[in-house]
Protein backbone atom coordinates (compact mmCIF):
# COMPACT_ATOMS: atom_id res chain seq x y z
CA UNK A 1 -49.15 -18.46 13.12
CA UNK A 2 -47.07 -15.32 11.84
CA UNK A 3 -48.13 -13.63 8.64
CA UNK A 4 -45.38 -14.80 6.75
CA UNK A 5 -46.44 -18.14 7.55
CA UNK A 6 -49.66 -17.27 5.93
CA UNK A 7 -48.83 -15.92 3.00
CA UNK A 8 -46.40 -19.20 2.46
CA UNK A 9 -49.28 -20.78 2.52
CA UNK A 10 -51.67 -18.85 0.20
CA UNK A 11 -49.31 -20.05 -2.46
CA UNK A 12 -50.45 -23.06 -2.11
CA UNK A 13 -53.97 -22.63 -2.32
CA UNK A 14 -54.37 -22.18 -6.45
CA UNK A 15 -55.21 -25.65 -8.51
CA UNK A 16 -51.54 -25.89 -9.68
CA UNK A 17 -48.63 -27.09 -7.84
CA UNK A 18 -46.52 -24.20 -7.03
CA UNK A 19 -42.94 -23.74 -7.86
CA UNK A 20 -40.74 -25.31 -5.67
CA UNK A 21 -37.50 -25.47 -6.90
CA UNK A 22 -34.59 -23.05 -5.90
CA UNK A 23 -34.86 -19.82 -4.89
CA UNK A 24 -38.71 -20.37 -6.12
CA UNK A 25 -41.25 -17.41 -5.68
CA UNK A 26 -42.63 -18.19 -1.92
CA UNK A 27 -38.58 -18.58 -0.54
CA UNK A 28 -38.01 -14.87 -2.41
CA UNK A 29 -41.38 -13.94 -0.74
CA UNK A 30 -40.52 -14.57 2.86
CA UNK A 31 -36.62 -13.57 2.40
CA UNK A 32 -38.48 -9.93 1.08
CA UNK A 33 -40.73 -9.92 4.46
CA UNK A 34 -37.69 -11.10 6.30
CA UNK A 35 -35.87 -7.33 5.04
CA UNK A 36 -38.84 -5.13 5.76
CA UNK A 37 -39.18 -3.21 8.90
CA UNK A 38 -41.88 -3.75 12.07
CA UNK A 39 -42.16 -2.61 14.93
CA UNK A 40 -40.96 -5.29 17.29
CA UNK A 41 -37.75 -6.35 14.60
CA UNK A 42 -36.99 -2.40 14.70
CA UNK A 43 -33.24 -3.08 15.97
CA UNK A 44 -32.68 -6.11 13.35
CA UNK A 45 -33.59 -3.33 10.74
CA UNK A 46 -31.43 -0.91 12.61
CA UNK A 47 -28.56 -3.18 11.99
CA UNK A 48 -29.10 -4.02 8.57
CA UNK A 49 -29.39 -0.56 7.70
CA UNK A 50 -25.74 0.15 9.16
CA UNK A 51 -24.46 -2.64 7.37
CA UNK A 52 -26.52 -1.65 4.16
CA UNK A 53 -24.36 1.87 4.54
CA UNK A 54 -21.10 0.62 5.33
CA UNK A 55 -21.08 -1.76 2.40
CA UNK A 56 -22.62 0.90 0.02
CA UNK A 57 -20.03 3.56 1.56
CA UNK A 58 -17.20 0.89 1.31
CA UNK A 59 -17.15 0.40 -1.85
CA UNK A 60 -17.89 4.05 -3.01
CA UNK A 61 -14.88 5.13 -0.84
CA UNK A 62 -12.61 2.19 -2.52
CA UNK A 63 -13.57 2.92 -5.88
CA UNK A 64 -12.93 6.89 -5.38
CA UNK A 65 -9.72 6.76 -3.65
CA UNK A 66 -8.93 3.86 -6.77
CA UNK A 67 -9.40 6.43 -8.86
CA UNK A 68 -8.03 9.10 -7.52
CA UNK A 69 -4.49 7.33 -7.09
CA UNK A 70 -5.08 6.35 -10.42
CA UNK A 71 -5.57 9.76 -12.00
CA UNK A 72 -2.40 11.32 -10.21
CA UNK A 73 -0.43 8.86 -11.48
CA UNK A 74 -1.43 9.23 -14.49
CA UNK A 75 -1.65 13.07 -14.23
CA UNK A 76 2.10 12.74 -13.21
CA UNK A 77 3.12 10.47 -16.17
CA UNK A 78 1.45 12.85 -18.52
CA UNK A 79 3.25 16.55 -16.77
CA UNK A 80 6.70 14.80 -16.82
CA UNK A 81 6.77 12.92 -19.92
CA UNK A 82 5.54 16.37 -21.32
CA UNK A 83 8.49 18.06 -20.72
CA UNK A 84 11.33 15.20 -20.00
CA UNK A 85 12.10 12.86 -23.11
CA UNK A 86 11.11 9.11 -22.60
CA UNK A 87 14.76 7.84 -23.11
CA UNK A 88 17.68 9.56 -22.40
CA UNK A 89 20.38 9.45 -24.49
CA UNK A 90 24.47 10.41 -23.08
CA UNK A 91 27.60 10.52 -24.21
CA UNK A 92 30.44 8.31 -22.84
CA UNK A 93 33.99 8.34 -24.36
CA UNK A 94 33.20 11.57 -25.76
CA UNK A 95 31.26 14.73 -26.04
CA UNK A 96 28.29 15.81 -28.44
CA UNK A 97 29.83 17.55 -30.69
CA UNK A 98 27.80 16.09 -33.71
CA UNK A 99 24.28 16.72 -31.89
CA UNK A 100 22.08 17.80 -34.66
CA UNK A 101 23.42 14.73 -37.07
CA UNK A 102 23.33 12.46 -33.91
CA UNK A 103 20.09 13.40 -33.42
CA UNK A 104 18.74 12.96 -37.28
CA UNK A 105 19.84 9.18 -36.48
CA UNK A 106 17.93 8.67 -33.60
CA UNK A 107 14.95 10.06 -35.19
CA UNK A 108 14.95 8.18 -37.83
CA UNK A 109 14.32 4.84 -35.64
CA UNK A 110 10.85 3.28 -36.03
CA UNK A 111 9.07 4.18 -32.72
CA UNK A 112 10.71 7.00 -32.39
CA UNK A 113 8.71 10.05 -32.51
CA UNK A 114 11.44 12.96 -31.61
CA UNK A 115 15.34 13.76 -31.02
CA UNK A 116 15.68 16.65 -28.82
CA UNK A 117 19.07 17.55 -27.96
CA UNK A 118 19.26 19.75 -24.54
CA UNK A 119 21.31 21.53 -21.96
CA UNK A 120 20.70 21.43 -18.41
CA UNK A 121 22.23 23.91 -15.82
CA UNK A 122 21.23 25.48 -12.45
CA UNK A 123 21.88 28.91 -11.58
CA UNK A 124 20.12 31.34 -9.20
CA UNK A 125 17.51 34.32 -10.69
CA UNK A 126 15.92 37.44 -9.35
CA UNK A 127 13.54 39.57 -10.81
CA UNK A 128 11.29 42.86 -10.56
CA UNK A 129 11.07 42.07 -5.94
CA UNK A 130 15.12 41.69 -5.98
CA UNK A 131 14.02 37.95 -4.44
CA UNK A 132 16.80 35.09 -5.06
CA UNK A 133 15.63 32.10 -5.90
CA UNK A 134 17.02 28.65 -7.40
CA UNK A 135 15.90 27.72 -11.22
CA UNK A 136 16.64 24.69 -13.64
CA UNK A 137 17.69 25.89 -16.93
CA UNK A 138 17.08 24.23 -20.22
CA UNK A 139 18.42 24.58 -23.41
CA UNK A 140 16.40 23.91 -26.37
CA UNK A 141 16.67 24.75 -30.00
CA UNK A 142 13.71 26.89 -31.43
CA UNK A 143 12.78 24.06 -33.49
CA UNK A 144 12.31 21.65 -30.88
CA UNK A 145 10.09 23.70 -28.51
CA UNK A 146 6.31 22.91 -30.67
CA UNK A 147 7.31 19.12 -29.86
CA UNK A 148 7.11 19.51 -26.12
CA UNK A 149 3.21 20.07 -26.19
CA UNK A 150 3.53 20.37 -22.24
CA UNK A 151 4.61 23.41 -23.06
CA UNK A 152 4.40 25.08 -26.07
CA UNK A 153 0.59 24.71 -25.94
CA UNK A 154 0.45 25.85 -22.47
CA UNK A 155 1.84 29.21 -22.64
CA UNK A 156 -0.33 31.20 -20.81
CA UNK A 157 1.14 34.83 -22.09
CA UNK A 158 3.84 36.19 -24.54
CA UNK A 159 4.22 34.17 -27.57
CA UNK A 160 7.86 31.95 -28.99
CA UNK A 161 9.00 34.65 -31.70
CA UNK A 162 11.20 36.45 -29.07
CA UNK A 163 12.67 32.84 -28.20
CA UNK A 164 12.82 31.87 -31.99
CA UNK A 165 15.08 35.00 -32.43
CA UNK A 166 17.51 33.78 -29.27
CA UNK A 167 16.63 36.39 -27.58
CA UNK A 168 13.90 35.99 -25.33
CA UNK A 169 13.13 32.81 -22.25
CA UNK A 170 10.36 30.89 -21.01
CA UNK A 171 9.60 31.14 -17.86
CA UNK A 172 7.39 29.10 -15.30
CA UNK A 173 3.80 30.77 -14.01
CA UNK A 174 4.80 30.06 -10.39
CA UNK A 175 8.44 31.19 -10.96
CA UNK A 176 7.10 34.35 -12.44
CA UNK A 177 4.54 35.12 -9.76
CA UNK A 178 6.91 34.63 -7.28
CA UNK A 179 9.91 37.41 -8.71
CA UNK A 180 6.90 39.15 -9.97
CA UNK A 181 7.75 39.38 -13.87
CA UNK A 182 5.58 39.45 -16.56
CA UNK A 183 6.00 39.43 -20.15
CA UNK A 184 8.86 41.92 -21.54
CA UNK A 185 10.26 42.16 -18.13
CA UNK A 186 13.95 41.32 -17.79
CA UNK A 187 14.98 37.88 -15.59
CA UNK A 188 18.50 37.92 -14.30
CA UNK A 189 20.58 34.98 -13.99
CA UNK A 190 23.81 34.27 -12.21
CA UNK A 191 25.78 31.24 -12.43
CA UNK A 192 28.66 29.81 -10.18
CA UNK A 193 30.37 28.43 -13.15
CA UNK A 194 31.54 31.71 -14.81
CA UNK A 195 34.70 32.75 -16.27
CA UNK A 196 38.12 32.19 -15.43
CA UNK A 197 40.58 35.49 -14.13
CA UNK A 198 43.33 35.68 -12.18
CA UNK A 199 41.55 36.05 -9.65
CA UNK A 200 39.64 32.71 -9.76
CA UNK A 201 36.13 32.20 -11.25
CA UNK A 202 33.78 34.61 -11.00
CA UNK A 203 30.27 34.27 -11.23
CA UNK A 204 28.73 34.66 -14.68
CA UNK A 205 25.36 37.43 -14.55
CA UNK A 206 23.45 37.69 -17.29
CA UNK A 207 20.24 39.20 -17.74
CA UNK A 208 17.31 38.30 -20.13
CA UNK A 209 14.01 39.53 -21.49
CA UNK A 210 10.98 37.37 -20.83
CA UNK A 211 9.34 36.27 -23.75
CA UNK A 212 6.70 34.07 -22.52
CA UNK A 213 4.98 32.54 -19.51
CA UNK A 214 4.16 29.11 -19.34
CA UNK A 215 2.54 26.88 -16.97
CA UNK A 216 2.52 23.14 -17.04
CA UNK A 217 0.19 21.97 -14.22
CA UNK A 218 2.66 20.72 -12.44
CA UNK A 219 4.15 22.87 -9.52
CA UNK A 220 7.28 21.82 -9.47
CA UNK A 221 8.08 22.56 -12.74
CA UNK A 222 6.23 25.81 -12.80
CA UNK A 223 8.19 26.45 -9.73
CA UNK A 224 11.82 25.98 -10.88
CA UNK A 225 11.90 25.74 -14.76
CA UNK A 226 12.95 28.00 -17.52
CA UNK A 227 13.65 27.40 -20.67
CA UNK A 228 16.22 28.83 -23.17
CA UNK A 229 17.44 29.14 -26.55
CA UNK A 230 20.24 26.41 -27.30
CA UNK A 231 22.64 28.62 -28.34
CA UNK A 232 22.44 30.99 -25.73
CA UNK A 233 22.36 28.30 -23.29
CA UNK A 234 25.76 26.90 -24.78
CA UNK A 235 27.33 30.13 -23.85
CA UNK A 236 25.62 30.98 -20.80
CA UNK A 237 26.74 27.43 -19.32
CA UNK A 238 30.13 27.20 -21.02
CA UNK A 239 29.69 24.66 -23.91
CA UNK A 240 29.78 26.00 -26.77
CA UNK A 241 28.93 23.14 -29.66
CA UNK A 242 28.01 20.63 -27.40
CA UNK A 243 24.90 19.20 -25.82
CA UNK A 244 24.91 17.05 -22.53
CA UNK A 245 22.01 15.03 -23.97
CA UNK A 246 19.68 14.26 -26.28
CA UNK A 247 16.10 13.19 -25.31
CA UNK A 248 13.99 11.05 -27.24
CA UNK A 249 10.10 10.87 -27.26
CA UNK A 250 8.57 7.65 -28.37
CA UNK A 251 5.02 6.70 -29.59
CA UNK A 252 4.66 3.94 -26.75
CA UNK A 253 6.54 4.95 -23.67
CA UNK A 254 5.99 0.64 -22.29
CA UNK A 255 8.49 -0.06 -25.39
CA UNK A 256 11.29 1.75 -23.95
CA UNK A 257 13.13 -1.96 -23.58
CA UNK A 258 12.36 -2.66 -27.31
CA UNK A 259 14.00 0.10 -28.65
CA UNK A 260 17.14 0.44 -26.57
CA UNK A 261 19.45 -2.19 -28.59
CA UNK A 262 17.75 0.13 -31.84
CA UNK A 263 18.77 3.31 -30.68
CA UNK A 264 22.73 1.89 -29.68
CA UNK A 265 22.97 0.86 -33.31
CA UNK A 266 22.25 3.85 -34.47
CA UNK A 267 23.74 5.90 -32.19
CA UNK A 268 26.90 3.98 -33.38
CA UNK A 269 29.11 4.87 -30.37
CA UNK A 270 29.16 3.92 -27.22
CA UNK A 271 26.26 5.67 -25.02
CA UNK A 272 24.91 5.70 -21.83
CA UNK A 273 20.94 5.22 -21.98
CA UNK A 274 18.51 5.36 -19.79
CA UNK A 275 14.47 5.88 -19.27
CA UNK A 276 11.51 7.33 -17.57
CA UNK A 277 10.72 4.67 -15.35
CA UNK A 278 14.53 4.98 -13.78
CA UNK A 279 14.58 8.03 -13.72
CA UNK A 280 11.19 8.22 -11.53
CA UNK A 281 11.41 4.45 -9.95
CA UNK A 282 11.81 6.04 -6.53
CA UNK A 283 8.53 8.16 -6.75
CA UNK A 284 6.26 6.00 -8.91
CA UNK A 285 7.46 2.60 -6.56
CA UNK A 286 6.42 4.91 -3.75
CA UNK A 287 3.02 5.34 -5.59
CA UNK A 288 2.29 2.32 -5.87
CA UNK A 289 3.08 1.13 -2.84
CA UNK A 290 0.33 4.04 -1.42
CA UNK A 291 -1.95 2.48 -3.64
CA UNK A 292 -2.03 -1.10 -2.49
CA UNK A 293 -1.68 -0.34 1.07
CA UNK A 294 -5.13 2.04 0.73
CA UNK A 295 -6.37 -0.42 -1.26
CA UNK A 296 -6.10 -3.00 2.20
CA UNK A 297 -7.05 -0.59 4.51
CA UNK A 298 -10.38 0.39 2.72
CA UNK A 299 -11.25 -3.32 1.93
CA UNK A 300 -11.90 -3.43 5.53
CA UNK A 301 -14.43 -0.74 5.89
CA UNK A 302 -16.40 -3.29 3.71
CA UNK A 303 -14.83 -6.58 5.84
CA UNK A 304 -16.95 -4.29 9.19
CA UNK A 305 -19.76 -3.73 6.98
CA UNK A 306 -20.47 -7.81 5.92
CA UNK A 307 -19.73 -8.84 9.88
CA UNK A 308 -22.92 -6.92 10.50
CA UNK A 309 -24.30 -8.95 8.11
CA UNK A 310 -23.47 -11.56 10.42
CA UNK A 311 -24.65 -9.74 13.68
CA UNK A 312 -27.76 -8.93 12.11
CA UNK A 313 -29.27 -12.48 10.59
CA UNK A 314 -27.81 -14.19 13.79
CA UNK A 315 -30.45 -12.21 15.39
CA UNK A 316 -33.23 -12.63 12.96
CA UNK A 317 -32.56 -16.20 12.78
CA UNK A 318 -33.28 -16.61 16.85
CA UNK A 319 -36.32 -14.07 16.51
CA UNK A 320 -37.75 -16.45 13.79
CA UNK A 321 -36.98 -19.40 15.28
CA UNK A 322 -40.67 -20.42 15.17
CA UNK A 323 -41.30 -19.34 12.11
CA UNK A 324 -38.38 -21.54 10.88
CA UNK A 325 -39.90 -24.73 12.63
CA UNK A 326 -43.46 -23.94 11.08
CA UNK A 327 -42.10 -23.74 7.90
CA UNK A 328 -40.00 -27.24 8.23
CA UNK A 329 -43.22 -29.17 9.86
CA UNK A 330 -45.03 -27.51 6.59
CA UNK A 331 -42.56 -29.62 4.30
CA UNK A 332 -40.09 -26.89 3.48
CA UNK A 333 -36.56 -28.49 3.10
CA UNK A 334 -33.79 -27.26 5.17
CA UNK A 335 -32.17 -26.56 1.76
CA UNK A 336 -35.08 -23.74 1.34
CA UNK A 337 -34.60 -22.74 4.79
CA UNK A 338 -30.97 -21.66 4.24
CA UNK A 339 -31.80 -20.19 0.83
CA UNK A 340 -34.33 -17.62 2.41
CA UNK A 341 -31.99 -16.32 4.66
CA UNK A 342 -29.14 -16.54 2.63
CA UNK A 343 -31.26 -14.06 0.30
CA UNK A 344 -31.90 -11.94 3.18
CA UNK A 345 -28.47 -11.21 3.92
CA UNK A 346 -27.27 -11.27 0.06
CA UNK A 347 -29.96 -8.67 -0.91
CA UNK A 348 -28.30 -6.32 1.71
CA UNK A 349 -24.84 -6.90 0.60
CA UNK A 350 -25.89 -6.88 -3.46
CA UNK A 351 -28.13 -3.19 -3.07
CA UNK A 352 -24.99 -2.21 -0.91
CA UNK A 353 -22.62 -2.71 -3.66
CA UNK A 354 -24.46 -1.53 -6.58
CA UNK A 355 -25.48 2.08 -4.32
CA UNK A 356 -21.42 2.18 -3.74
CA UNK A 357 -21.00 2.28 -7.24
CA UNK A 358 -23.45 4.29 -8.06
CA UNK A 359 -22.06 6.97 -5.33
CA UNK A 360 -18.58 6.31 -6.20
CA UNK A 361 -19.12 7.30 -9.94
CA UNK A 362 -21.28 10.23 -8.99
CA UNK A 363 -18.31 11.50 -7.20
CA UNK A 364 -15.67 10.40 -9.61
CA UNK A 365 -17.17 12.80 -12.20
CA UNK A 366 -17.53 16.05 -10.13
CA UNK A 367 -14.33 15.36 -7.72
CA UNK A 368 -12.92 18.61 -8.73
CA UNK A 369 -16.17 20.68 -7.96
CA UNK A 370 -16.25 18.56 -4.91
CA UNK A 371 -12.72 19.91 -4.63
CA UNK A 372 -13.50 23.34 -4.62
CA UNK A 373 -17.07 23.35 -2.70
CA UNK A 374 -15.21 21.94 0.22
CA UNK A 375 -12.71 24.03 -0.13
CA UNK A 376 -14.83 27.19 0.09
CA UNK A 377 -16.58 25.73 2.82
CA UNK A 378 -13.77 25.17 4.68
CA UNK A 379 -11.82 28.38 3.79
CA UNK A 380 -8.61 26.24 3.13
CA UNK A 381 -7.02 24.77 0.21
CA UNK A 382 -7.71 20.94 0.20
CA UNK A 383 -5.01 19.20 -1.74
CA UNK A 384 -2.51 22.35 -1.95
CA UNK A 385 -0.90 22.46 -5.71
CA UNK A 386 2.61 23.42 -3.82
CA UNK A 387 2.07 19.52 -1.93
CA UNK A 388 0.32 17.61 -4.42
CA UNK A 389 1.80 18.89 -7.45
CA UNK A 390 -1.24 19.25 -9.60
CA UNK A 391 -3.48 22.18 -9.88
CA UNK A 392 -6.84 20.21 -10.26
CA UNK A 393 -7.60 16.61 -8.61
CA UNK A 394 -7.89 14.03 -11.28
CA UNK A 395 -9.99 10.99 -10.80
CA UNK A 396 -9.70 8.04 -13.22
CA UNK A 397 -11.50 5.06 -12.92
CA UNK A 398 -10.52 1.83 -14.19
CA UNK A 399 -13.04 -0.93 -15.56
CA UNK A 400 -11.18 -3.73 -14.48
CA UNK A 401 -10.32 -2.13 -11.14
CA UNK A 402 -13.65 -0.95 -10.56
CA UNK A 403 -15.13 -4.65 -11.36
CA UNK A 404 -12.58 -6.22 -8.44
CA UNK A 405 -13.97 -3.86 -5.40
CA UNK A 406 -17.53 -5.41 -6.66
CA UNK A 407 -17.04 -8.76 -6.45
CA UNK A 408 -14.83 -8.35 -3.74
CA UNK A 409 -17.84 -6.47 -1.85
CA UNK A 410 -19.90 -8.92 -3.16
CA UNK A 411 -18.07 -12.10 -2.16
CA UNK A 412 -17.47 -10.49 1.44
CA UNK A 413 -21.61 -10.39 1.43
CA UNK A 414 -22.10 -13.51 -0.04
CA UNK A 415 -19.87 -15.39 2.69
CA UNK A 416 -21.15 -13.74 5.54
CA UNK A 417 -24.61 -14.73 4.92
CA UNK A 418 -23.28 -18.21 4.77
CA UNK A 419 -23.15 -19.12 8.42
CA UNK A 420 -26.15 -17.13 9.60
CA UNK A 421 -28.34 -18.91 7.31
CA UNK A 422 -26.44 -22.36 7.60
CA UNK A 423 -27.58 -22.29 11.40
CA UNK A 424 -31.51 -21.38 10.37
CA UNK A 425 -31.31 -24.59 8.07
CA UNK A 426 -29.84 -26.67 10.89
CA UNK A 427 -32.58 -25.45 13.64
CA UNK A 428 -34.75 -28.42 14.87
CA UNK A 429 -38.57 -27.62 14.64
CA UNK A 430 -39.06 -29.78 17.15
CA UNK A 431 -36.80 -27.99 19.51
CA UNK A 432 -37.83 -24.13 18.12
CA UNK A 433 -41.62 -25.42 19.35
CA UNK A 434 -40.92 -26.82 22.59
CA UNK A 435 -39.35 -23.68 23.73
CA UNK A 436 -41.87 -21.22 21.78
């Protein structure tokens, strides 16, 4: 008779009646002996180590990558809602020529938290290297500048008086590194849309000091964006008096459908409006379609993991076959039978999970010095700010998120012990000790 056998029995040897209800102390007893290693169940342990690390990995990779598409996206949100207003305010039957009281207005609705009216143009600069490059030109007032915090409190040198006095721009870090200007060094600019001769438009060049350096965290706009005093920017780009927009920045950017019949009344003309989430459906749908589909493929690292589950109490069951029929001729109910090894297989699956998350959080909170050590080792940038957009990689993990890949992981172990120990509880004893 095996051990475990034994010990079943020494349970039974005390004056009192021992526990025999559910998942009672001598069916937790053999499931433990059941997990632990000997020499002749070596490969059964083998196998239930692999699936021990493929749910534990599973579920650490899930919950990373989660939160890792989570924290771009919300990285993203927070870089372009930073500089670009959450609604977008345009004229339709006529120009805005009344911007400043226009934008009073619009300000003044509850929710709204900022009227900025703008001017955007394109034109081509060079710099100190005489390189050519293409640049998106705002036009701000003074005023307005402290209210986009993705900027103003990211300027990384020069200061705003020069742009307060009209005289001075903001330029991008990237921009700036790549024509090589600094602070105090002059920025040309040259604009298809110039003046009108006889001999057809020319280009308008203009050249400007640089009053400050700013840099977002977001390549694309440190790449490509300058900013510039309104009133300069009126004459640079040929519209003097009049603003192509106004921008509005509200305290919950979800409410965007709340306030839009709000801001047409007090517009009080007839204006085209639109928001953040049209104006970035393309990207953030493309986001979130990323998302799910990882989300699939990584659920079935964890679908491998539980079939070895399967593999590996399949086996156990047939090496303890006798052990099975000793315990059923010794009263146990096949009931008990499939509760031991469905607590074999579950313990695997439940210390799987719970080391996945342990792993995954570990790594959540030191991705970017993960980041970086692999990037040293490697001599290569992993996740290249010029690709990727962001200059660090942002992880952010969500509870509710986080709480789905465990009971998904846990479910997947839970049902995949099912039929393993289903077949130990319909083994006949008398069969298992014919053939013994």
């Amino acid at each position: 008779m095996s051990n475990d056998i034994v010990e079943a029995q020494a349970t039974t040897r005390s004056g009192k009646k021992p526990a025999s209800g559910p998942f009672c102390a001598y069916e937790r007893m053999i499931a433990w002996r059941y997990l632990r290693s000997r020499r002749r169940e070596a490969f059964i342990s083998v196998i239930a180590g692999f699936s021990f690390l493929g749910i534990m990995l599973g579920v650490a990779t899930l919950i990373i990558v989660m939160a890792v598409m989570n924290g771009f996206r919300g990285e993203l949100i927070d870089r372009i809602l930073g500089v670009n207003g959450h609604i977008m305010v345009q004229p339709i039957d006529e120009p805005f020529n009344d911007y400043n009281a226009l934008a009073e207005k619009l300000a003044a609705v509850t929710g709204v938290r900022a009227a900025i009216p703008m001017i955007d143009g394109q034109a081509l600069v060079s710099g100190y290297r005489d390189v050519g490059t293409g640049a998106l030109i705002r036009g701000i007032r003074a005023d307005d500048l402290p209210k986009l915090g993705g900027v103003s409190d990211n300027i990384l040198s020069g200061d705003l008086i020069g742009f307060a006095a009209g005289e001075g721009l903001l330029v991008g870090s990237r921009l700036a590194s790549n024509l090589g200007l600094g602070v105090g060094d002059t920025i040309k600019l040259i604009s298809p849309e110039g003046d009108v001769t006889p001999l057809g438009v020319t280009p308008r060049i203009k050249s400007y000091p640089v009053s400050g350096i700013f840099e977002i965290g977001m390549s694309e706009y440190d790449a490509s964006m300058i900013f510039m005093p309104l009133g300069e920017s009126q004459l640079y780009f040929n519209s003097d008096g009049l603003v192509q927009s106004i921008e509005l920045f509200i305290d919950d950017p979800d409410s965007v459908d709340a306030l839009r019949p709000l801001i047409e009344a007090a517009a009080g003309r007839q204006v085209y409006i639109s928001d953040w989430r049209q104006q970035n459906r393309t990207f953030f749908s493309a986001l979130e379609v990323e998302r799910n589909v990882m989300f699939m493929i990584l659920t079935l690292i964890v679908l491998v993991a539980a079939l070895n589950i399967i593999s590996g109490l399949i086996m156990l069951v047939k090496d303890k076959g006798h052990d099975i029929a000793i315990l059923r001729t010794m009263g146990a109910t096949s009931g008990a039978v499939l509760r031991i090894f469905f607590m074999t297989g579950a313990a695997i699956g439940v210390t799987g999970t719970l080391a996945g998350f342990l792993l995954g959080v570990i790594v959540c909170w030191n991705i970017e010095s993960i980041r970086q050590f692999f990037s040293w080792l490697s001599g290569t940038t992993l996740f290249d700010p010029e690709l990727y957009f962001l200059s660090q990689l942002p992880a952010d993990m969500n509870a509710g998120e986080t709480v789905a890949v465990l009971i998904m992981a846990l479910v997947l172990s839970f049902l995949a012990t099912l039929f393993p120990a289903w077949r130990a509880s319909r083994l006949d004893p008398v069969e298992a000790l014919r053939y013994e």
